[in-house]
N, C-alpha and C. Protein backbone atom coordinates (compact mmCIF):
# COMPACT_ATOMS: atom_id res chain seq x y z
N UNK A 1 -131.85 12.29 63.96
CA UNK A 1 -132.40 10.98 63.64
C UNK A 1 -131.36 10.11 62.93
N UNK A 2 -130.93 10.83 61.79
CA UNK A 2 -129.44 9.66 61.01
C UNK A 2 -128.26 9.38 62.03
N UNK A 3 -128.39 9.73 63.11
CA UNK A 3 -127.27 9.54 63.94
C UNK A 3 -127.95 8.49 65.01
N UNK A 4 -129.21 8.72 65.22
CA UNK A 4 -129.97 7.99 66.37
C UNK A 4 -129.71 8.35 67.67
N UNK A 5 -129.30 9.72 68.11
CA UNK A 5 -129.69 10.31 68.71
C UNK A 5 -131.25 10.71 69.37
N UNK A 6 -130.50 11.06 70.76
CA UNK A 6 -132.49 11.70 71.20
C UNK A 6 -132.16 12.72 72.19
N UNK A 7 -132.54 13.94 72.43
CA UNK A 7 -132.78 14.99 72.95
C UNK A 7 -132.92 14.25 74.31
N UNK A 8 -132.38 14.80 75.71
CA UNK A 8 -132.81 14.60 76.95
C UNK A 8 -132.96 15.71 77.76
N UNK A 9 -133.14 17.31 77.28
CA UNK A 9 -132.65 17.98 78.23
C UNK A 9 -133.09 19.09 76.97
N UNK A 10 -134.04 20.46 77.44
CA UNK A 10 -134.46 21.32 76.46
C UNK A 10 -134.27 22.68 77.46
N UNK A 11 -133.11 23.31 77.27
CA UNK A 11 -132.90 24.44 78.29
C UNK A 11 -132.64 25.17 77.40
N UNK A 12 -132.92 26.83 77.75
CA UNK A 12 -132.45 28.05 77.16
C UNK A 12 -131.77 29.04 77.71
N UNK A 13 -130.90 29.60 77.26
CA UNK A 13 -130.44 31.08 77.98
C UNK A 13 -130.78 32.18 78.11
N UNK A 14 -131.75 32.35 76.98
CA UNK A 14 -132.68 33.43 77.45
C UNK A 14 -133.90 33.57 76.84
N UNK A 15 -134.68 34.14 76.83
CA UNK A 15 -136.26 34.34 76.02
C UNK A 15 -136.64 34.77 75.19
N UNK A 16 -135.26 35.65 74.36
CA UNK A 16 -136.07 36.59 73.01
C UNK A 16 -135.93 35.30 72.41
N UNK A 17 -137.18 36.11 71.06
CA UNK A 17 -137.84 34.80 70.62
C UNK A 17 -136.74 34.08 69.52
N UNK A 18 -135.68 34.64 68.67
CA UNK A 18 -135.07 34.29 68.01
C UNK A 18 -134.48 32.47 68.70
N UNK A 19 -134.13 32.70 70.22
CA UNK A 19 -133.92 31.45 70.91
C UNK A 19 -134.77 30.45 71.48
N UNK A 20 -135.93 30.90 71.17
CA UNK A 20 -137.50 30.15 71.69
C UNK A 20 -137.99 29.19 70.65
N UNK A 21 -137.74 29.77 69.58
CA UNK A 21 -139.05 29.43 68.72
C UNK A 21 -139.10 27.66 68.21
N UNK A 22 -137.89 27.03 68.41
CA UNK A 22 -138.09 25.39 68.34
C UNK A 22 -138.33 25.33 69.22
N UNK A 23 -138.92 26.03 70.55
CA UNK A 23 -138.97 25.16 71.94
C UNK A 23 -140.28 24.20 72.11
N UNK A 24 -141.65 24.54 71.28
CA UNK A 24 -142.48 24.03 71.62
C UNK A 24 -142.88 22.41 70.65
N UNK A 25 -141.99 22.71 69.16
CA UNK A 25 -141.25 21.49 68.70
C UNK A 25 -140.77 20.47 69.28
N UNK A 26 -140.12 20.68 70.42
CA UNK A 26 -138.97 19.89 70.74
C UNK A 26 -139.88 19.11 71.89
N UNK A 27 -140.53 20.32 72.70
CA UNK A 27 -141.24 19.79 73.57
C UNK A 27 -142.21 18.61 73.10
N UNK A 28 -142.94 18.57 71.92
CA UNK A 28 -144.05 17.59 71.47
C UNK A 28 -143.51 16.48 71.09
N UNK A 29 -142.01 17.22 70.17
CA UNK A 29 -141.13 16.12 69.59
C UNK A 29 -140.80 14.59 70.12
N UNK A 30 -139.85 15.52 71.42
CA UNK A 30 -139.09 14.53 71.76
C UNK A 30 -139.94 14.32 73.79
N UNK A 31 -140.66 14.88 73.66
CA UNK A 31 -141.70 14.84 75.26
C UNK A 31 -140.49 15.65 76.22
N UNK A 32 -140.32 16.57 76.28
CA UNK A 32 -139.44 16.89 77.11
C UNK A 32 -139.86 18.70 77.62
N UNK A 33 -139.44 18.16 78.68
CA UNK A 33 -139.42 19.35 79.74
C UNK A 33 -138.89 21.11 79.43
N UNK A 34 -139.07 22.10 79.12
CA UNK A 34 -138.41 23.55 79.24
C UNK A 34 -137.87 23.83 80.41
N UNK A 35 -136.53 24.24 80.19
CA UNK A 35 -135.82 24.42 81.80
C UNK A 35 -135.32 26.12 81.04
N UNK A 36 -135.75 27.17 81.94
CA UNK A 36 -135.24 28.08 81.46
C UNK A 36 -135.50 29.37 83.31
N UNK A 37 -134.78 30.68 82.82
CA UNK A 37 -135.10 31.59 83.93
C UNK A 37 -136.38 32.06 83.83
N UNK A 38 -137.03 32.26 85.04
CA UNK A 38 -138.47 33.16 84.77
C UNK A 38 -138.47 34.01 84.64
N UNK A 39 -137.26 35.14 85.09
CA UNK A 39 -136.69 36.23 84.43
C UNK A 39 -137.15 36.67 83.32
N UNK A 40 -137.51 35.45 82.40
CA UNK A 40 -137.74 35.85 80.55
C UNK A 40 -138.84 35.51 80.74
N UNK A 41 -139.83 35.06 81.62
CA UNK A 41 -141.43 34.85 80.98
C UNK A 41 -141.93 35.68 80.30
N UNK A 42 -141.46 36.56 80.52
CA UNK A 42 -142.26 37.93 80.19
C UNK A 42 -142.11 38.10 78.37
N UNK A 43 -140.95 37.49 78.06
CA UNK A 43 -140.30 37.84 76.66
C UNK A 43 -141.19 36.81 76.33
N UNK A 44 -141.45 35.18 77.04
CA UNK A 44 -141.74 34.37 75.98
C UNK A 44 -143.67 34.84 75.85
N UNK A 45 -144.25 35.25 76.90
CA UNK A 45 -145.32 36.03 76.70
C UNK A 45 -145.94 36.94 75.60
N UNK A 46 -144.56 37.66 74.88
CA UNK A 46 -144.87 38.46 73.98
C UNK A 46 -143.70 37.79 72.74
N UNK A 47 -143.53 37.29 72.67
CA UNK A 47 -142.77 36.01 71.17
C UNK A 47 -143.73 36.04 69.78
N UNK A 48 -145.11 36.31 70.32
CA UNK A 48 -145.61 36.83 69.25
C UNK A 48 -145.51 37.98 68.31
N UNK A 49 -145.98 38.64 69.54
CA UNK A 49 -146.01 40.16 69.15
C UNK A 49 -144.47 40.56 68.61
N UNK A 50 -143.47 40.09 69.29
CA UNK A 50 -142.08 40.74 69.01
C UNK A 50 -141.80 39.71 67.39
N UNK A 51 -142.19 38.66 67.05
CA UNK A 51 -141.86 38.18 66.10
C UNK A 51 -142.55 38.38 64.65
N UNK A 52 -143.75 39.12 65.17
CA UNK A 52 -144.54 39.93 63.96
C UNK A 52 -144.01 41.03 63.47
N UNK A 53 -143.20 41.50 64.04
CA UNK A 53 -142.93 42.82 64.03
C UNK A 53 -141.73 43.04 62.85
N UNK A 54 -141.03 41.53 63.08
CA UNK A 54 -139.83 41.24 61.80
C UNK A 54 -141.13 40.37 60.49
N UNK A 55 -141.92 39.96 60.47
CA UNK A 55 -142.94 39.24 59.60
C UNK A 55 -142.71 37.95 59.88
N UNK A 56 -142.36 37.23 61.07
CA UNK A 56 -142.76 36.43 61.65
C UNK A 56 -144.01 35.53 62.19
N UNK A 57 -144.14 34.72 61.86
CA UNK A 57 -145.86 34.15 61.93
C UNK A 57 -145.37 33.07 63.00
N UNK A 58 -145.28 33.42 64.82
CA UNK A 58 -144.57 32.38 65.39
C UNK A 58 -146.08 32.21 66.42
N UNK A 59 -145.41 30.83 66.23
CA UNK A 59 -147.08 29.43 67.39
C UNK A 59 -147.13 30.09 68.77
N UNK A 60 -147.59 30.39 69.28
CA UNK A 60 -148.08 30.45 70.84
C UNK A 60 -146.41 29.59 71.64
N UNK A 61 -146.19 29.80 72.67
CA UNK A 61 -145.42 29.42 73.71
C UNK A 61 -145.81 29.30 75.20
N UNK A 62 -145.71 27.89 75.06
CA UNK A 62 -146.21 28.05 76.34
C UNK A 62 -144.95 28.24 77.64
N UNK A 63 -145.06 28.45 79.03
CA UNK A 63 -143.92 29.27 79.96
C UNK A 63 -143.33 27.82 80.18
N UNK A 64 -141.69 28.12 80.51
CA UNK A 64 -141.08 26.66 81.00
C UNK A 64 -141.30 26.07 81.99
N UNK A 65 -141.29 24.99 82.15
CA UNK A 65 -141.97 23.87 82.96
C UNK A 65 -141.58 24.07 84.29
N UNK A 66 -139.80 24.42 83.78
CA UNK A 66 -138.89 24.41 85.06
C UNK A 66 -138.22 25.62 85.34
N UNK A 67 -138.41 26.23 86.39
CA UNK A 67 -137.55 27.59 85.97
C UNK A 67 -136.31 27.25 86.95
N UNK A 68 -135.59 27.87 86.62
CA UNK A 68 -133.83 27.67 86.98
C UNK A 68 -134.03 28.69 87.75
N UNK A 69 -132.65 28.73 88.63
CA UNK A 69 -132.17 29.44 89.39
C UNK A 69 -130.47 29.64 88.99
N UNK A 70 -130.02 30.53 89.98
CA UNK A 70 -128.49 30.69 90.17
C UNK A 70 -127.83 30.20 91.18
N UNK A 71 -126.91 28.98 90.18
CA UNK A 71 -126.31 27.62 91.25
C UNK A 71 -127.23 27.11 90.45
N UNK A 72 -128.17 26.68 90.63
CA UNK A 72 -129.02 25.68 89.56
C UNK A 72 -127.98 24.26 89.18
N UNK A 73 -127.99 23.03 89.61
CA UNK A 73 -127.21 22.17 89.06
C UNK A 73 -128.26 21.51 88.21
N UNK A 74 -127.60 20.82 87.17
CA UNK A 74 -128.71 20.00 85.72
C UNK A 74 -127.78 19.10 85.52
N UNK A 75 -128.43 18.13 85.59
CA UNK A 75 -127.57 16.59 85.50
C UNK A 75 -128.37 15.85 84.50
N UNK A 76 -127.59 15.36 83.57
CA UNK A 76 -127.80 14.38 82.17
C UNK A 76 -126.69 13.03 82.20
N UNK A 77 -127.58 12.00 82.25
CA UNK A 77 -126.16 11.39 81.80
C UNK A 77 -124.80 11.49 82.51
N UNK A 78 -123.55 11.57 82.25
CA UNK A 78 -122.26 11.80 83.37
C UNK A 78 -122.12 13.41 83.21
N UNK A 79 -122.93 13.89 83.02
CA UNK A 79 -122.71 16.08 82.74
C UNK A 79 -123.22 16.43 83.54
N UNK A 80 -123.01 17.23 83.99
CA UNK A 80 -123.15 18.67 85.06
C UNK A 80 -123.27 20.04 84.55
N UNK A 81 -124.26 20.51 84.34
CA UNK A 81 -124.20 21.96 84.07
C UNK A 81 -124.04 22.79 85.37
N UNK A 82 -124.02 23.80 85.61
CA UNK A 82 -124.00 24.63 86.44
C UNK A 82 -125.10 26.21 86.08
N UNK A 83 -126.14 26.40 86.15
CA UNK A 83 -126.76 28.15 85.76
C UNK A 83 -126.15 29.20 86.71
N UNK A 84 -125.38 29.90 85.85
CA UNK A 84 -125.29 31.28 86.33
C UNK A 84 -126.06 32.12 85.63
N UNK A 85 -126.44 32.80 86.90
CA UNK A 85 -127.62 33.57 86.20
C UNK A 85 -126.73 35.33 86.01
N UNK A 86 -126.91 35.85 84.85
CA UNK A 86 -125.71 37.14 84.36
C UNK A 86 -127.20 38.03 83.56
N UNK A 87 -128.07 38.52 84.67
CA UNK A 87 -128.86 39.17 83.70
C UNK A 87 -128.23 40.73 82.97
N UNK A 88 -128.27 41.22 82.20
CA UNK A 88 -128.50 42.07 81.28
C UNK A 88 -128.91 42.55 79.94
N UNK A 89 -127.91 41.41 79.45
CA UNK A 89 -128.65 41.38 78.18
C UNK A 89 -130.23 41.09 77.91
N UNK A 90 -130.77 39.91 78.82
CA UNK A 90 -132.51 40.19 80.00
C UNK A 90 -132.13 39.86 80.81
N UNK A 91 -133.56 40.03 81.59
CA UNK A 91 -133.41 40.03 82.91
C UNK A 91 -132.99 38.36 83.26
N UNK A 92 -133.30 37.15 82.24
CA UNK A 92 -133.39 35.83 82.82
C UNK A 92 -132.04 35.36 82.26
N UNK A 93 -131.43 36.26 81.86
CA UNK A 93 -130.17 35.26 80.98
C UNK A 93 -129.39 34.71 81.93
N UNK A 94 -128.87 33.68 81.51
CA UNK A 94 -128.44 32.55 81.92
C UNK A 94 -127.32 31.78 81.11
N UNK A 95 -126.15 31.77 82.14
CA UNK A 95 -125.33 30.69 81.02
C UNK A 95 -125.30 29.37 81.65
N UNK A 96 -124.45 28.38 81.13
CA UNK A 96 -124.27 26.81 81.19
C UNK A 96 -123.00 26.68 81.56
N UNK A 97 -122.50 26.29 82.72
CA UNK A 97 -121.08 25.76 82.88
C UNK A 97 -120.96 24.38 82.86
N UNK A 98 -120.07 23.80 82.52
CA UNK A 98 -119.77 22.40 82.75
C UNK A 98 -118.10 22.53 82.94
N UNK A 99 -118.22 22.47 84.24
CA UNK A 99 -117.19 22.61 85.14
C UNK A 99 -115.40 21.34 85.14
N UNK A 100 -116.38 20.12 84.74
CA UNK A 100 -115.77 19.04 84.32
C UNK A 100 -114.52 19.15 82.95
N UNK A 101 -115.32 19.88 81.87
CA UNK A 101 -115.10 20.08 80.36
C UNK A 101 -114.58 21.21 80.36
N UNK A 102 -114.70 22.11 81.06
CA UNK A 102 -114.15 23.09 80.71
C UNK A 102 -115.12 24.45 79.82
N UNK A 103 -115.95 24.29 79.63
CA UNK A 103 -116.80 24.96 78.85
C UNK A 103 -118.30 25.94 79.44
N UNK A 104 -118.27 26.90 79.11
CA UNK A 104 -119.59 27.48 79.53
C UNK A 104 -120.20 28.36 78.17
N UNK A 105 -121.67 27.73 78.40
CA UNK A 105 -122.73 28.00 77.32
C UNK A 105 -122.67 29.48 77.43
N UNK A 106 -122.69 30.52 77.14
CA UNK A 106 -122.84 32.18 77.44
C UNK A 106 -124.00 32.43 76.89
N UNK A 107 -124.82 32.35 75.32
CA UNK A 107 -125.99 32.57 75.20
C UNK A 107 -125.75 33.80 74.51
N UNK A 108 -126.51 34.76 74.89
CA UNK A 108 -126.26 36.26 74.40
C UNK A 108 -125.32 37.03 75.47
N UNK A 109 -124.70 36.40 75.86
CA UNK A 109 -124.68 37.04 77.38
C UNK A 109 -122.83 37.39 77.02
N UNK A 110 -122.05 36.80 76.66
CA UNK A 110 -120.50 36.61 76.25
C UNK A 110 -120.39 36.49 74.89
N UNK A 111 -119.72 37.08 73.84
CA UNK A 111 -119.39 37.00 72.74
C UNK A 111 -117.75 37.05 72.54
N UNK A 112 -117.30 36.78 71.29
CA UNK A 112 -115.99 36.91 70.88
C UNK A 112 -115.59 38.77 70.29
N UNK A 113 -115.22 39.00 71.53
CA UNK A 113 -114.71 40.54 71.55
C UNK A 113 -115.96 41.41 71.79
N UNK A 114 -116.82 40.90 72.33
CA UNK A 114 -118.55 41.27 72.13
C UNK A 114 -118.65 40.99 73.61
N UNK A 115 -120.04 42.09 74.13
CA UNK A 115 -121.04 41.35 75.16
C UNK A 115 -122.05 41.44 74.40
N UNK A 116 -123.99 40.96 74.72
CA UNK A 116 -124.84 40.60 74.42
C UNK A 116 -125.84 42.48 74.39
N UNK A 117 -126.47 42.73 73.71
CA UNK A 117 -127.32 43.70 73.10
C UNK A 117 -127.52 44.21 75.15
N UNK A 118 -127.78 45.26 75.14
CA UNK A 118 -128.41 45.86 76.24
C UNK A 118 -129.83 46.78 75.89
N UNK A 119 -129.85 46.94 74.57
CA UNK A 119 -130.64 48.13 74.20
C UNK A 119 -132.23 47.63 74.14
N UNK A 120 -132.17 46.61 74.15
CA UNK A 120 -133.63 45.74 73.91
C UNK A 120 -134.13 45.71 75.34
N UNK A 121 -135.16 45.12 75.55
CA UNK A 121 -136.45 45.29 76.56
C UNK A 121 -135.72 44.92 77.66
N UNK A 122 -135.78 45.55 78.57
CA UNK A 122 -135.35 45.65 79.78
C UNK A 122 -133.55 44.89 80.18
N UNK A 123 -132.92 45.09 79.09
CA UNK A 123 -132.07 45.28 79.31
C UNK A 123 -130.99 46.29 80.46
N UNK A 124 -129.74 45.86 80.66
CA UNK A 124 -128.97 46.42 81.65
C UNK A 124 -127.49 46.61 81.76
N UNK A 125 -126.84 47.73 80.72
CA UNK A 125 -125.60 47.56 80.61
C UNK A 125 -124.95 47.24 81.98
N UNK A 126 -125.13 48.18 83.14
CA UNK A 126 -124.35 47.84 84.26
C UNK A 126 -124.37 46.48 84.57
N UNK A 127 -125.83 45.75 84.82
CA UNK A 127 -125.68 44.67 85.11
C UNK A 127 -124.97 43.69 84.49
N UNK A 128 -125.34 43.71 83.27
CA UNK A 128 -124.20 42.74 82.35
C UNK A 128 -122.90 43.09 82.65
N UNK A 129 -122.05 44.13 82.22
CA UNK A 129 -120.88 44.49 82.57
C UNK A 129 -120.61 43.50 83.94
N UNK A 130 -121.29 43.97 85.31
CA UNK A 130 -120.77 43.41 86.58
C UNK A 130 -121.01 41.91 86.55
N UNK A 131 -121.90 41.40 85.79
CA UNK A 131 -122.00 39.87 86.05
C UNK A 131 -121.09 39.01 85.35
N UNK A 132 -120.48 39.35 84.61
CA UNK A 132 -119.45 39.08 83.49
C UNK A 132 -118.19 39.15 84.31
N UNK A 133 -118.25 39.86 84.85
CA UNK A 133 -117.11 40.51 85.68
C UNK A 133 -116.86 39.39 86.53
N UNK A 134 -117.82 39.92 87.48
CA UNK A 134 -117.91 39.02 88.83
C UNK A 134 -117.80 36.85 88.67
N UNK A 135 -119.16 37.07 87.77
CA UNK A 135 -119.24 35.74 87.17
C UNK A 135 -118.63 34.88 86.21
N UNK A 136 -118.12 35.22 85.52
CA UNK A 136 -118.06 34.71 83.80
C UNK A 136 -116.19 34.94 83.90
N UNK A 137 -115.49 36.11 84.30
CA UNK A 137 -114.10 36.53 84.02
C UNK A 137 -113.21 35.12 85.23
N UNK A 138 -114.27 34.98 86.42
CA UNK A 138 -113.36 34.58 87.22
C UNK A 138 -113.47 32.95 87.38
N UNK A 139 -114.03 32.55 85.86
CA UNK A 139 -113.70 30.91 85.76
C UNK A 139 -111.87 30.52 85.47
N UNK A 140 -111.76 29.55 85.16
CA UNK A 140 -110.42 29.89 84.77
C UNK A 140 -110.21 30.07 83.20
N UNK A 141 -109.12 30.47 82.77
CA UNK A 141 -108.69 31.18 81.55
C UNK A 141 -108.83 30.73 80.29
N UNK A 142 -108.44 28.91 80.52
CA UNK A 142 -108.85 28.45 79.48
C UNK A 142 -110.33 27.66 79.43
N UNK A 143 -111.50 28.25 79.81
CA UNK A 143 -112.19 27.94 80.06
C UNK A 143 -112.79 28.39 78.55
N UNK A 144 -113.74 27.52 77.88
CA UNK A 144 -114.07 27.63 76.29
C UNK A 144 -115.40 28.25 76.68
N UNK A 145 -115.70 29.31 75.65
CA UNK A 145 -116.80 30.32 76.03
C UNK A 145 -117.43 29.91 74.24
N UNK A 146 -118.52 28.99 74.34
CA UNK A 146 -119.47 29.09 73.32
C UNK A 146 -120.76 29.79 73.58
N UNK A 147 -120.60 30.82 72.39
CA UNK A 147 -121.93 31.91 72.57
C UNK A 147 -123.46 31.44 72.04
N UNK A 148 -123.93 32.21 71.88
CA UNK A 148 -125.38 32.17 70.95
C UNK A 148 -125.38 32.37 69.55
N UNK A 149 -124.21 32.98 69.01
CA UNK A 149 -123.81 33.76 68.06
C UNK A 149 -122.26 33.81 67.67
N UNK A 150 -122.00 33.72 66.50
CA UNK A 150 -120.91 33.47 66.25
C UNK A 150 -119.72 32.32 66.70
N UNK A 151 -118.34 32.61 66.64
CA UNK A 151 -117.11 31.78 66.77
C UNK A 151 -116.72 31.73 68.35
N UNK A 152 -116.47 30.12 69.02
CA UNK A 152 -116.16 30.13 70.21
C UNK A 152 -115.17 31.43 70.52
N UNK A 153 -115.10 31.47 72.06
CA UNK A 153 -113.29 31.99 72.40
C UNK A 153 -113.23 31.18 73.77
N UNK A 154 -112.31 32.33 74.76
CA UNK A 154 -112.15 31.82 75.86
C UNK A 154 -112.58 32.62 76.92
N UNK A 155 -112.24 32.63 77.94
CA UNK A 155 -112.27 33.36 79.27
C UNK A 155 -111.14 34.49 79.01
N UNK A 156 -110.10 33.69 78.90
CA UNK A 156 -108.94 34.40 79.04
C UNK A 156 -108.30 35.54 77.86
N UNK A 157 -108.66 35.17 76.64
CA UNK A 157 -109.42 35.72 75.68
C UNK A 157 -110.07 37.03 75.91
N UNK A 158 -110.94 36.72 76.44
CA UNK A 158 -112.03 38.23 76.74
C UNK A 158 -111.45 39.33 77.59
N UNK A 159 -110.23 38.22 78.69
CA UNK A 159 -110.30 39.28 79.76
C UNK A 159 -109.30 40.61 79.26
N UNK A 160 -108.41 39.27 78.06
CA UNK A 160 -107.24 39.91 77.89
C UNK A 160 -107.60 41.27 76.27
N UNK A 161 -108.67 40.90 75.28
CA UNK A 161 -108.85 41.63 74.46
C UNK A 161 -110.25 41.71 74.03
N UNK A 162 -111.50 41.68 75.14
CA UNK A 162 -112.38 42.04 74.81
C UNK A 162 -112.85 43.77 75.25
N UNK A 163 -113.03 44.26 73.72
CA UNK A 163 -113.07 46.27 74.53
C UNK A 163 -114.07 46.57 75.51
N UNK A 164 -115.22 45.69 75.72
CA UNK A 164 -116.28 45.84 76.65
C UNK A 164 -115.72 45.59 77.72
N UNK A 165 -115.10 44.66 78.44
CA UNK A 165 -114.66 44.45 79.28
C UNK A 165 -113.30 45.33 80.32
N UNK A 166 -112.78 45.92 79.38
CA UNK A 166 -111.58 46.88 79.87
C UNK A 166 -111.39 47.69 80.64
């Protein structure tokens, strides 16, 4: 608001609830649409239950409006995202490229010397491993990798000193 800014565009990368829980805020807030994988309905289904469990008291969620795909283009303004869809860490994760900038959203999905948890609900080390691989390694190098968590890196970065990846 002190900037006068306004939200146009309410997408997620994946469904545990830690990344949900302003979604239905934002939605009333600012009137806007959920663009996410259906992959995760299932997580935002149980956002309750999984957020009680830390002593969490979280609102009902309702499922996203829009569900994405892989290739998925999202246009704002002069931006281009791109969804690749890299399930493992869940089944719906999803990152953000913007092909223009140089940058892709990773989510839980890419970290700095890190990949994203496998051990949680229907998680998939192989799959993550290969989609990372396949997907995520073969942007180009200096391609800026902002996560969900923690300090940017790069592509080239990961390929060259991340231990998951090796």
């Amino acid at each position: 608001k002190s900037n006068a800014l306004k939200p146009v565009k309410l997408i997620n990368t994946h469904g545990h609830f830690d990344h949900i829980l302003g979604v239905e805020k934002c939605r009333k807030t600012y009137g806007l649409e959920w663009e996410a994988h259906n992959g995760d309905n299932f997580l935002v289904l149980e956002a309750q239950a999984k957020g009680a469990m830390f002593g969490l008291n979280i609102e009902p969620i309702g499922l996203p409006n829009k569900m994405l795909e892989h290739n998925d283009k999202i246009s704002f303004g002069t931006t281009t995202l791109e969804a690749i869809h890299v399930p493992g860490h869940s089944p719906g994760s999803i990152c953000l490229y913007n092909a223009q900038a140089g940058v892709v959203i990773s989510g839980d999905v890419l970290f700095r010397g890190s990949i994203g948890r496998t051990d949680l609900e229907q998680g998939d080390h192989d799959a993550l491993i290969q989609g990372i691989t396949a997907l995520l390694l073969t942007l180009p190098g200096n391609t800026k990798v902002i996560p969900g968590h923690g300090p940017e890196t790069t592509i080239e970065f990961e390929k060259e000193n991340n231990p998951f990846l090796q």
